[in-house]
C-alpha atoms as a PDB file:
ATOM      1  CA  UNK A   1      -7.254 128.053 -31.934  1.00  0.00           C
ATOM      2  CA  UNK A   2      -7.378 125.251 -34.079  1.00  0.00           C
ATOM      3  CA  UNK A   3      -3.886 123.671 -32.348  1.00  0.00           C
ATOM      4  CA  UNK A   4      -5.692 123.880 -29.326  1.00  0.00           C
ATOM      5  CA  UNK A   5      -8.660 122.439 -29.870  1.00  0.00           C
ATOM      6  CA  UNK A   6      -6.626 119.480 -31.299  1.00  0.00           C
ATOM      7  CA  UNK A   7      -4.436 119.313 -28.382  1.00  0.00           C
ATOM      8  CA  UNK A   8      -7.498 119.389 -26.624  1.00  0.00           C
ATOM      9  CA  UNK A   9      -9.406 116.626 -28.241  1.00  0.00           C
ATOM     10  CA  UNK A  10      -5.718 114.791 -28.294  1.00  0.00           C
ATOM     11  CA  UNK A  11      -5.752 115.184 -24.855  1.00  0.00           C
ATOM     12  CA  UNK A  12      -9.820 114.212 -24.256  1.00  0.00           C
ATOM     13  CA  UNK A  13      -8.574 111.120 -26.234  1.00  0.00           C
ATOM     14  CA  UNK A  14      -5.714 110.119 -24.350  1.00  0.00           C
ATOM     15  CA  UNK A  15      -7.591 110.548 -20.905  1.00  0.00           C
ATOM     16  CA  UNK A  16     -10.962 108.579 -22.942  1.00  0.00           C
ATOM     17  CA  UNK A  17      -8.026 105.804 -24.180  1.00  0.00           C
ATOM     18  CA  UNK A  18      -7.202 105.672 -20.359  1.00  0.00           C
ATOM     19  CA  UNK A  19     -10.439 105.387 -18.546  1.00  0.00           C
ATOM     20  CA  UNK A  20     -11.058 103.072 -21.266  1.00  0.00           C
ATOM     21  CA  UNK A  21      -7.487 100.960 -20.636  1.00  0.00           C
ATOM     22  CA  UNK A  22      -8.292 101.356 -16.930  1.00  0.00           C
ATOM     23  CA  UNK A  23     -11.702  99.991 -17.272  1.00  0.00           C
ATOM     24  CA  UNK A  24     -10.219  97.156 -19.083  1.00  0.00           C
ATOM     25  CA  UNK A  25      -7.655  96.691 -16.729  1.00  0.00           C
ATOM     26  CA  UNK A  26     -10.539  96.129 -13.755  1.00  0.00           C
ATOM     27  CA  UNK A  27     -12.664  94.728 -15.378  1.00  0.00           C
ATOM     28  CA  UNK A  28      -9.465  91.842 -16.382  1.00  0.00           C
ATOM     29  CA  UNK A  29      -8.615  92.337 -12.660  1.00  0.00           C
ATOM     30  CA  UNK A  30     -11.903  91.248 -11.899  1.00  0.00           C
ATOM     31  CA  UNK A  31     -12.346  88.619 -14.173  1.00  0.00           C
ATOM     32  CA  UNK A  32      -9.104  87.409 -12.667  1.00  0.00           C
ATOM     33  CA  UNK A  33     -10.092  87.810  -9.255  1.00  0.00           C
ATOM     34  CA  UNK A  34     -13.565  86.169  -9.674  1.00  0.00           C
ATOM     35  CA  UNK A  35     -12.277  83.180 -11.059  1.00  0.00           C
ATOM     36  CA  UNK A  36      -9.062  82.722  -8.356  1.00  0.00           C
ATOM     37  CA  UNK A  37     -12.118  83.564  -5.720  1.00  0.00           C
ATOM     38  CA  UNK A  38     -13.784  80.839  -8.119  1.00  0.00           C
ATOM     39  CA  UNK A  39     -11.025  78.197  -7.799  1.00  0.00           C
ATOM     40  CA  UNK A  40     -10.257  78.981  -4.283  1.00  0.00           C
ATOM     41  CA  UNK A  41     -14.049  78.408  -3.014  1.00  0.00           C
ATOM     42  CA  UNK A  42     -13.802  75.066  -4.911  1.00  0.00           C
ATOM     43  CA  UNK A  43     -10.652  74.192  -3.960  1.00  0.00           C
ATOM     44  CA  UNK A  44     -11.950  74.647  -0.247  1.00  0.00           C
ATOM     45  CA  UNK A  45     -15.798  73.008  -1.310  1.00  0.00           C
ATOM     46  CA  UNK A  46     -13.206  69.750  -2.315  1.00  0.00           C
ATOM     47  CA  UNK A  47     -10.928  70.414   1.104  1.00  0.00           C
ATOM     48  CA  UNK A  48     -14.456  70.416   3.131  1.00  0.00           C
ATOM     49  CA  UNK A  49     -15.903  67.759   1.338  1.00  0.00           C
ATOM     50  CA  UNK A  50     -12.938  65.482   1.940  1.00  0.00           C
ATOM     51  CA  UNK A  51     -13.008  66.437   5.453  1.00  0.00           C
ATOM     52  CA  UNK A  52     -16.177  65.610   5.757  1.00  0.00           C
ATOM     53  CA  UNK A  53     -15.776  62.260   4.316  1.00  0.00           C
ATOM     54  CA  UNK A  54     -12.468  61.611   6.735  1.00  0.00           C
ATOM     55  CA  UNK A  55     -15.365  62.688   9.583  1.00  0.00           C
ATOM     56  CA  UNK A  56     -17.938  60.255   8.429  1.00  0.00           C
ATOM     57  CA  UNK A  57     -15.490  57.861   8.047  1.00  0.00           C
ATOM     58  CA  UNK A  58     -13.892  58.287  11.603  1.00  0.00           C
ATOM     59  CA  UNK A  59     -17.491  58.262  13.048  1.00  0.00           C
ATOM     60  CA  UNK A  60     -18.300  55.246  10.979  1.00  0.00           C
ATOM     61  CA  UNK A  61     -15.036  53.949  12.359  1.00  0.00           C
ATOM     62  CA  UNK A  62     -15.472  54.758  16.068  1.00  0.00           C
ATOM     63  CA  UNK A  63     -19.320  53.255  15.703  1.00  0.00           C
ATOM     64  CA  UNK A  64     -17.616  50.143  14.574  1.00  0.00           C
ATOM     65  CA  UNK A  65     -15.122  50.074  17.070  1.00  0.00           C
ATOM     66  CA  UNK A  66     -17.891  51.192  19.998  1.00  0.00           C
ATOM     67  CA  UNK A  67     -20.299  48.050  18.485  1.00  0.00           C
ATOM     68  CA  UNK A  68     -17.713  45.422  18.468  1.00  0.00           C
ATOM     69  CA  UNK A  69     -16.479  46.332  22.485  1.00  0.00           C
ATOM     70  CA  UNK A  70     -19.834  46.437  23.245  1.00  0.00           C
ATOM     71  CA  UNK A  71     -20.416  42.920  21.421  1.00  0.00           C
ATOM     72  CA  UNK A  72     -17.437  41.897  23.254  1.00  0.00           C
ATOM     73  CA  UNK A  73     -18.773  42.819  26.444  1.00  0.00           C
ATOM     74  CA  UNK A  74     -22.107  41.269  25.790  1.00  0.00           C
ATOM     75  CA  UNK A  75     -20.319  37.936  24.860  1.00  0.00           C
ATOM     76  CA  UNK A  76     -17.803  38.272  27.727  1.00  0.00           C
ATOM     77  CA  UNK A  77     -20.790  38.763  30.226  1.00  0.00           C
ATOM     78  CA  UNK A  78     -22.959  35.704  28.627  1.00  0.00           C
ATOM     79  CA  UNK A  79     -19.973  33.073  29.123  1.00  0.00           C
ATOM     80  CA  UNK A  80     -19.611  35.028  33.038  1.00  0.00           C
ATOM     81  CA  UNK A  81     -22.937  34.620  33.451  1.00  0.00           C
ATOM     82  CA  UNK A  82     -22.833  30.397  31.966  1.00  0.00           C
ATOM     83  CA  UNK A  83     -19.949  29.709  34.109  1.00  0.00           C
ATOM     84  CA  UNK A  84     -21.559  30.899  37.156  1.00  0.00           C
ATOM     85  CA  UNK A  85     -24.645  28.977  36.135  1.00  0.00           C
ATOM     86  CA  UNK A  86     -22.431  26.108  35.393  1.00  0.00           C
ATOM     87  CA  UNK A  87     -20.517  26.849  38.524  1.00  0.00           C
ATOM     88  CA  UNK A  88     -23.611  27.249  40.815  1.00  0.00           C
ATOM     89  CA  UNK A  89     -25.668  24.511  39.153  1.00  0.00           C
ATOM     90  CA  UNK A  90     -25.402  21.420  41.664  1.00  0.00           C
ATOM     91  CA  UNK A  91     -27.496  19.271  39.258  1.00  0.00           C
ATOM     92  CA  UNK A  92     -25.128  19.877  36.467  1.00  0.00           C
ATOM     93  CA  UNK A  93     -22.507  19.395  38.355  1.00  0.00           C
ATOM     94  CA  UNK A  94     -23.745  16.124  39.471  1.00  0.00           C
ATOM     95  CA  UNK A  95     -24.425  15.178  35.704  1.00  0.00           C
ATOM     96  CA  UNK A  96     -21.102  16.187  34.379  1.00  0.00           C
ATOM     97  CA  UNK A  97     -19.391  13.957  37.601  1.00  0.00           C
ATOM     98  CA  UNK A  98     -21.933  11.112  36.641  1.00  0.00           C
ATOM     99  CA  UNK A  99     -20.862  11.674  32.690  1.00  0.00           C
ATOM    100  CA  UNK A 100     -17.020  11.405  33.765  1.00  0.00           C
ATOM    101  CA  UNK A 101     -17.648   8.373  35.488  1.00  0.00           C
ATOM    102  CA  UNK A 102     -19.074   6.626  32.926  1.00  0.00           C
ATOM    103  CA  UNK A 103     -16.417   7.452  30.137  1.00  0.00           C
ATOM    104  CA  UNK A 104     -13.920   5.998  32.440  1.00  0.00           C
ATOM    105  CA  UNK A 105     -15.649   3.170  33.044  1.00  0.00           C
ATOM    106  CA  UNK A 106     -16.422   2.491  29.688  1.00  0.00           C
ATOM    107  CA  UNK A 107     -12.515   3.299  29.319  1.00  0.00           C
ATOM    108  CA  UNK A 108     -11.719   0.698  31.895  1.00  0.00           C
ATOM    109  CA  UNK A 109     -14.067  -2.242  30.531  1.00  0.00           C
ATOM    110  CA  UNK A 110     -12.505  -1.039  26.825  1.00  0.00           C
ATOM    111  CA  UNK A 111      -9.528  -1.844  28.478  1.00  0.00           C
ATOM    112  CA  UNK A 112     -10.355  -5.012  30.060  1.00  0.00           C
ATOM    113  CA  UNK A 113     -11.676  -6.407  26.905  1.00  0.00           C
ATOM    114  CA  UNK A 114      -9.100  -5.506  24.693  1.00  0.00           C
ATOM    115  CA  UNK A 115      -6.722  -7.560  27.225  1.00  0.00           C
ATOM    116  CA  UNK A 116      -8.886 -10.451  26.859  1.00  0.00           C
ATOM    117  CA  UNK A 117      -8.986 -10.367  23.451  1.00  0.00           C
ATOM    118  CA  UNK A 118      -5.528 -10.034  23.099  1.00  0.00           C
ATOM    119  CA  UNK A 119      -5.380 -12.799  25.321  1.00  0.00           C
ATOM    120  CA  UNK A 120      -7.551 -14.892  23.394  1.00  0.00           C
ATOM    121  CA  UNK A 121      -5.852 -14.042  20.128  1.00  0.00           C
ATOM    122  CA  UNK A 122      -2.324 -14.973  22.261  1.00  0.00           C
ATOM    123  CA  UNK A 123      -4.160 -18.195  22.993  1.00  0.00           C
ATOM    124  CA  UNK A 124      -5.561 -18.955  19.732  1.00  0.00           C
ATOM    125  CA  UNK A 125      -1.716 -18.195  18.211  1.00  0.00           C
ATOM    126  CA  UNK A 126      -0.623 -21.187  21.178  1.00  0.00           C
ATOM    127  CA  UNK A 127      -3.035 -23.182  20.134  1.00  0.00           C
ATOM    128  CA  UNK A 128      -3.125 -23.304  16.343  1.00  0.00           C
ATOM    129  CA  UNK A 129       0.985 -22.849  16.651  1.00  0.00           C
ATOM    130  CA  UNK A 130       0.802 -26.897  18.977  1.00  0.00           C
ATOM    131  CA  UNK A 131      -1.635 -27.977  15.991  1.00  0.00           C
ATOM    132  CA  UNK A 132       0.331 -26.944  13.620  1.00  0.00           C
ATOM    133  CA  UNK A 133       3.374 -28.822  15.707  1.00  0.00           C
ATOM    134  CA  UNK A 134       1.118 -31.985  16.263  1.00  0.00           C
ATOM    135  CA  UNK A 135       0.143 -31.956  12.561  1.00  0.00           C
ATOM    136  CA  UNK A 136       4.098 -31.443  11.611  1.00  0.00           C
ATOM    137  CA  UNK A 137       5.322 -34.723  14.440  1.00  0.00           C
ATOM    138  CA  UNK A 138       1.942 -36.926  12.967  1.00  0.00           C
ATOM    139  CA  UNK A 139       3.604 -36.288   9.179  1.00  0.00           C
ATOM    140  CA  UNK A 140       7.178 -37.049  10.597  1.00  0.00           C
ATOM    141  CA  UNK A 141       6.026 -40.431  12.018  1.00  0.00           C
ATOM    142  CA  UNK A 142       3.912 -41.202   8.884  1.00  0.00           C
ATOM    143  CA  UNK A 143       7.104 -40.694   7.246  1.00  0.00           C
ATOM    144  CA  UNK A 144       8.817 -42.306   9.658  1.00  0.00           C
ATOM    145  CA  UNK A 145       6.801 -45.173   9.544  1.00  0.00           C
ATOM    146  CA  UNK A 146       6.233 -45.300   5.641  1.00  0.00           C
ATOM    147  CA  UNK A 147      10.075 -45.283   5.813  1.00  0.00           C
ATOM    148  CA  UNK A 148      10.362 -47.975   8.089  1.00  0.00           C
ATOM    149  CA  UNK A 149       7.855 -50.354   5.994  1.00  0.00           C
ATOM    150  CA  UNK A 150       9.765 -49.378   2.902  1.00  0.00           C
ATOM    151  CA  UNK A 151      13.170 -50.602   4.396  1.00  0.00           C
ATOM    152  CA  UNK A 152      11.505 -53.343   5.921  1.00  0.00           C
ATOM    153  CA  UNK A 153      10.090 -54.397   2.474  1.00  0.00           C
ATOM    154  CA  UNK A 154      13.634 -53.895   1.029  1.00  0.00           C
ATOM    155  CA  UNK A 155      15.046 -55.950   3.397  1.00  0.00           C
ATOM    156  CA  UNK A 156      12.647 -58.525   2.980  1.00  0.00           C
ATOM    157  CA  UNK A 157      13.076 -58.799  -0.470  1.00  0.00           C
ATOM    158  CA  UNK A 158      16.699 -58.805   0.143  1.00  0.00           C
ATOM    159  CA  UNK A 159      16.655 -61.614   1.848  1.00  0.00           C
ATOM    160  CA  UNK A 160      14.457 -63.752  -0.083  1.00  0.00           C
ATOM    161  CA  UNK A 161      17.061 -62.467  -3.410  1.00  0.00           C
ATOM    162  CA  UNK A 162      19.709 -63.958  -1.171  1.00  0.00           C
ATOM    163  CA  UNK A 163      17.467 -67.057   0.010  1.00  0.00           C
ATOM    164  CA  UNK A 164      16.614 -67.209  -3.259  1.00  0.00           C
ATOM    165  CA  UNK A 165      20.390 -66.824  -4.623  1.00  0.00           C
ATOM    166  CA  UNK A 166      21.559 -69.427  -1.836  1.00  0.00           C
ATOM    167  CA  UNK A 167      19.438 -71.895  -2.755  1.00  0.00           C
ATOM    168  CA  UNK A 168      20.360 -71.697  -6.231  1.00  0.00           C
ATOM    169  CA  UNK A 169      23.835 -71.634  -5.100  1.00  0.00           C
ATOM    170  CA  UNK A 170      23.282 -75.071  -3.076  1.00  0.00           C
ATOM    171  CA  UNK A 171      21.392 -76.695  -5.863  1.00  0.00           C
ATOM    172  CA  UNK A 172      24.129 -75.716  -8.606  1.00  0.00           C
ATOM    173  CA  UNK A 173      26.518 -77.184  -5.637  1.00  0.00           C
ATOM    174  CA  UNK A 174      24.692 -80.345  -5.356  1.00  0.00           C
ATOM    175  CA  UNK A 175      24.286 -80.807  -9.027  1.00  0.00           C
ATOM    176  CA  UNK A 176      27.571 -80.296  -9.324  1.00  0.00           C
ATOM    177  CA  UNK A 177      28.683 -82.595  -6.387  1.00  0.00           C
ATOM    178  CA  UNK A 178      26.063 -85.248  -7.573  1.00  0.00           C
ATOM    179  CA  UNK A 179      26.614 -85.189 -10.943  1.00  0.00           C
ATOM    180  CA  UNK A 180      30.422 -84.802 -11.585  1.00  0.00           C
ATOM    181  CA  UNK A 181      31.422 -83.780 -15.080  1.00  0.00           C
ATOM    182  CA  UNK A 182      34.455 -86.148 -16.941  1.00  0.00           C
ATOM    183  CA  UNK A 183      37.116 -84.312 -15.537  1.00  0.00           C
ATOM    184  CA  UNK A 184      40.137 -84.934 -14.092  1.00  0.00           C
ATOM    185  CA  UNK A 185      40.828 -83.471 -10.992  1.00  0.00           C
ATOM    186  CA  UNK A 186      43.458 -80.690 -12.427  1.00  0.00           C
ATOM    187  CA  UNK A 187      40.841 -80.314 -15.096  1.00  0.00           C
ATOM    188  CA  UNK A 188      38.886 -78.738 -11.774  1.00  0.00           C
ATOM    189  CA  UNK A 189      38.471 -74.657 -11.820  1.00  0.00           C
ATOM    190  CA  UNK A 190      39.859 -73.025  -9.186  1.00  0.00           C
ATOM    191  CA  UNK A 191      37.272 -72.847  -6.265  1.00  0.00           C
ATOM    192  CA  UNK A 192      35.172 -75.375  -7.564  1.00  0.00           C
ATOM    193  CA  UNK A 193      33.753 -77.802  -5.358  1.00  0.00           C
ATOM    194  CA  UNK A 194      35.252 -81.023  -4.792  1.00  0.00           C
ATOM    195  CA  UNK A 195      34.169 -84.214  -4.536  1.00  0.00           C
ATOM    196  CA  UNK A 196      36.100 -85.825  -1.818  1.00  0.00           C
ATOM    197  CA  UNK A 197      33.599 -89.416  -2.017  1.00  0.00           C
ATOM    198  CA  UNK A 198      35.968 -91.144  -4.334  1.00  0.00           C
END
């Protein structure tokens, strides 16, 4: 009796050690399933939370995209709506034709002045180029004429060196005829002045 009262507790054991193992085993199971269930529900709270900042984002996006066509539109209508103001206002029009005609006239007079100032200047060159000429032929006949006095002066004074020399020449000639020396005639230099009176 007592082998089977140990076989029986041995046996109440091993089916305790089970339900004990198997309660172990869920409860790990469980554990483990909790925190993949964990994981998972965060890994899709990050999934949704991305996607829902890729949504706001788009939206943001397509209200940017819907603001600046309608600010285009808005701009697009305003310069319609100036041209055909522009276009349909006579009194502008007259202005602007009016404004026109007075830049080119102010063009053309521009014009015309700068021609005759360019003339003038082409005139003033002329005329300060024939002073400059007159100036240059008065020096040349100053020189011309200081030349001419200076050769004039020369030749004066030439010719009263030679007057001068001549007369010199006739009194040393006279002297000499007038007041013979005691030579004989060979005694004479060759050249010399003769006197033929004797």
């Amino acid at each position: 009796m007592t082998e089977v009262t140990a076989v029986s507790a041995a046996q109440r054991n091993r089916i305790v050690q089970d339900a004990l193992r198997l309660r172990d085993q869920q409860r790990d199971d469980v554990a483990t399933s909790r925190a993949r269930l964990l994981a998972e529900v965060r890994q899709r709270a990050d999934i949704i939370e991305q996607q829902v900042q890729i949504d706001t984002q788009r939206l943001r996006d397509r209200r940017d995209d819907i603001q600046f066509e309608t600010d285009q539109d808005d701009e697009v209508r305003e310069q319609i709506r100036v041209l055909d103001t522009i276009a349909n206002d006579t009194l502008f029009q007259r202005n602007q034709d009016n404004i026109i005609e007075e830049l080119n006239a102010a063009r053309d007079d521009r014009e015309g002045l700068e021609a005759l100032l360019l003339r003038d200047l082409e005139g003033q060159r002329n005329d300060i180029a024939e002073l400059q000429a007159a100036e240059q032929r008065r020096e040349d006949i100053r020189a011309a004429i200081n030349d001419r006095e200076d050769r004039l002066i020369e030749r004066r004074a030439a010719e009263r060196d030679e007057e001068i020399r001549q007369q010199i020449d006739l009194r040393v000639s006279l002297d000499r005829i007038n007041n013979p020396p005691d030579r004989q005639p060979s005694d004479t230099e060759r050249g010399g002045v003769l006197d033929v009176r004797a």
